[in-house]
Protein backbone atom coordinates (compact mmCIF):
# COMPACT_ATOMS: atom_id res chain seq x y z
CA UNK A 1 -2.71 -29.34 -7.05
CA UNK A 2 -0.29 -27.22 -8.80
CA UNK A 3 -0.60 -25.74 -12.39
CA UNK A 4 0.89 -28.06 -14.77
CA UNK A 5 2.68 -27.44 -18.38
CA UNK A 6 -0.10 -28.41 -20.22
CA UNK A 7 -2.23 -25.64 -18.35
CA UNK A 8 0.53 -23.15 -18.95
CA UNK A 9 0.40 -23.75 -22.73
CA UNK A 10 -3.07 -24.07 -22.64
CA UNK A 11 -3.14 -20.37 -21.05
CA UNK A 12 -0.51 -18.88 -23.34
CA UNK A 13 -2.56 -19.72 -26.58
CA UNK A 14 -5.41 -18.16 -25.36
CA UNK A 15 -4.13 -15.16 -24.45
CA UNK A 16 -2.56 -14.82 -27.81
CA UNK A 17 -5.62 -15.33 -29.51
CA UNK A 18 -7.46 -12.73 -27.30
CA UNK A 19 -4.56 -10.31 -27.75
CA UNK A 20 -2.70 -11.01 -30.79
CA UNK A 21 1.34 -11.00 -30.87
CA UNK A 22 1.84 -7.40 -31.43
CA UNK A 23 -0.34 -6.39 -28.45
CA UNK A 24 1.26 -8.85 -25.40
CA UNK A 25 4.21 -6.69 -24.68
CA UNK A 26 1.95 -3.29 -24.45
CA UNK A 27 -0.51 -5.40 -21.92
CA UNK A 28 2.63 -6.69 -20.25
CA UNK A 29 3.17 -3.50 -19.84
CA UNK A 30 0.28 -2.11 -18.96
CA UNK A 31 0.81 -5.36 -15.90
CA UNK A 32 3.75 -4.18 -14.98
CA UNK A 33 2.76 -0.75 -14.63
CA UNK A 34 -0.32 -1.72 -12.20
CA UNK A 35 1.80 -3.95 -10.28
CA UNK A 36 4.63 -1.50 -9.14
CA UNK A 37 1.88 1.17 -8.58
CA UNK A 38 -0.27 -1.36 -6.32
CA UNK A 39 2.70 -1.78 -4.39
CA UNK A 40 3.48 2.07 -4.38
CA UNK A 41 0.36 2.39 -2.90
CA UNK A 42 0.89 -0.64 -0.17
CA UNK A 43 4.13 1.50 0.58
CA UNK A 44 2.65 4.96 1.05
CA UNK A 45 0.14 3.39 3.40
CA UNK A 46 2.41 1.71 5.55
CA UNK A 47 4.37 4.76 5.68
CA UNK A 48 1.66 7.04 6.98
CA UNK A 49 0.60 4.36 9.72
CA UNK A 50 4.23 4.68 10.70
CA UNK A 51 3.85 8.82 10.76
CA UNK A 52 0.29 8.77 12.77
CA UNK A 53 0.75 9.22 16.43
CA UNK A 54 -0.69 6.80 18.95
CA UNK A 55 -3.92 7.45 20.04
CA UNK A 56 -4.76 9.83 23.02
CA UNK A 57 -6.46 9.52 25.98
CA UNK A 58 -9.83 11.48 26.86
CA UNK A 59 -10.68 11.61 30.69
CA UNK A 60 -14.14 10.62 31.16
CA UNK A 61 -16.15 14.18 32.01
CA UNK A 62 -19.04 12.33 33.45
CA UNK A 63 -19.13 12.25 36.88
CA UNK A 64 -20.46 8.89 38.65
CA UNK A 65 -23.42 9.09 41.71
CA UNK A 66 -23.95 6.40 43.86
């Protein structure tokens, strides 16, 4: 099922009656500005993955008795 015009329309008049005309392109904004720091933030953690270095490995220090 896939969102159809009639939906779309449907959507569009409701958000201008919640927002009003003058207010969509601040909120649009206001998206747009989430969006590009949501992926800023995606970026910045995939680059410090990238910087860690792999994990070392600790020698056992107990001693096994049979």
């Amino acid at each position: 099922m896939s969102i159809g015009i009639w939906q779309l329309v449907l959507i569009l008049i409701v958000f201008l009656l919640l927002f009003g005309a003058g207010k969509v392109p601040n909120v649009m904004k206001d998206l747009a500005k989430g969006i590009k720091a949501f992926k800023q933030g995606l970026n910045d953690e995939e680059e410090t993955e990238e910087k860690t270095s792999p994990p070392k490995v600790i020698k056992s220090s107990r001693h096994e008795k049979n």
